[in-house]
Protein backbone atom coordinates (compact mmCIF):
# COMPACT_ATOMS: atom_id res chain seq x y z
CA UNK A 1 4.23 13.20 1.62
CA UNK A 2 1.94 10.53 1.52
CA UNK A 3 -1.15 12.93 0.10
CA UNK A 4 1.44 14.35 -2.43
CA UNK A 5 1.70 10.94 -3.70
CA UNK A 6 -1.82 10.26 -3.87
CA UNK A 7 -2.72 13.61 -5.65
CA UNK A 8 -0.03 12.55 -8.58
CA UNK A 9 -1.44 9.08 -8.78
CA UNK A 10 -5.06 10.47 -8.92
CA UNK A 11 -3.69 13.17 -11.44
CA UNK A 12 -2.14 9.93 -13.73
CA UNK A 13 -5.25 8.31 -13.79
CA UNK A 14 -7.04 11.21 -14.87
CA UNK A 15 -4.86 11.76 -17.75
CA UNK A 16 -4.75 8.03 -18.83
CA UNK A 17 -8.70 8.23 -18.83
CA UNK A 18 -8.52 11.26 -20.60
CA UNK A 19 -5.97 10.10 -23.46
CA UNK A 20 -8.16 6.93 -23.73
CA UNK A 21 -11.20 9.18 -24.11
CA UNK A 22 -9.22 11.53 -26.44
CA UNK A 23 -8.04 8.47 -28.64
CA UNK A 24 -12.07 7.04 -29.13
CA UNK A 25 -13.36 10.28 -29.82
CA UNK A 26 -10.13 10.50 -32.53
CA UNK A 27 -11.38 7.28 -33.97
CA UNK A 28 -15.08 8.64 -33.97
CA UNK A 29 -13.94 11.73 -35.69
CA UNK A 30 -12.10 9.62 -38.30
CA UNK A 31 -14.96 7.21 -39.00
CA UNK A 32 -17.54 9.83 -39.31
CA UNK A 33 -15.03 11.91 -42.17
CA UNK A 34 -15.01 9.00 -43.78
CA UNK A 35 -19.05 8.50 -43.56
CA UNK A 36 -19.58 12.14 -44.95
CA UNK A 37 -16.71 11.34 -47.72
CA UNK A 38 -18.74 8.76 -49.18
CA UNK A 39 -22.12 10.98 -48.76
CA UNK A 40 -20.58 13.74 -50.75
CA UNK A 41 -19.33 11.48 -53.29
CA UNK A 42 -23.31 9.76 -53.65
CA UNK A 43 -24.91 13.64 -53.91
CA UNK A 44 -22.44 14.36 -56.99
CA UNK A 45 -23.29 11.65 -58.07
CA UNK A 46 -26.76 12.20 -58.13
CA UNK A 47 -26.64 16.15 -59.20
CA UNK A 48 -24.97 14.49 -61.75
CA UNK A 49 -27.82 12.54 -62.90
CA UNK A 50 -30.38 14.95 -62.03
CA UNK A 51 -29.06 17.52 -63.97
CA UNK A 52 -28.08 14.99 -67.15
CA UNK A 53 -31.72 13.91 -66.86
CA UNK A 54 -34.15 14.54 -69.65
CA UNK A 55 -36.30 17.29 -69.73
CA UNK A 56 -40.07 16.00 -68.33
CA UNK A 57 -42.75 15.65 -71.32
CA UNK A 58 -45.15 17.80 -69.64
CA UNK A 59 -45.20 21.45 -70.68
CA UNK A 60 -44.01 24.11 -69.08
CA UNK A 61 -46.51 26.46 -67.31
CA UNK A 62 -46.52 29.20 -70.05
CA UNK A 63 -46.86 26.57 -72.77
CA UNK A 64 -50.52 25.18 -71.39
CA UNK A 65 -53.27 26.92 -72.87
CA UNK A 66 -55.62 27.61 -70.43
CA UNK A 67 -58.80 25.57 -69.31
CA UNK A 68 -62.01 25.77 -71.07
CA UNK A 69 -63.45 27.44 -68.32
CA UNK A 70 -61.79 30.83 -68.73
């Protein structure tokens, strides 16, 4: 009787670790949705301004006439 005992008081444990373990890795799941929340928000933001930017001043490639040397 006695190792029956044991076996469900080793078994308890277990599963209090494990719903301890369980409830960090819940928080650490939480934290880091909330970490790539604000990462998506700062690369719309910056497509944003990327693509409201102004075009460059250089030319294009086709525009350039070519170098004296050719």
């Amino acid at each position: 009787m006695d190792n029956i005992e044991y076996r469900v008081e080793e078994l308890e444990m277990k599963m209090a670790f494990q719903d301890g373990t369980i409830e960090e890795l819940n928080q650490q799941v939480i934290k880091l949705n909330e970490v790539v929340a604000i990462q998506q928000e700062q690369i719309r933001l910056l497509l944003n301004k990327l693509q409201s930017a102004e075009p460059s001043n250089m030319a294009s490639q086709a525009d350039e006439t070519p170098p004296p040397h050719f």
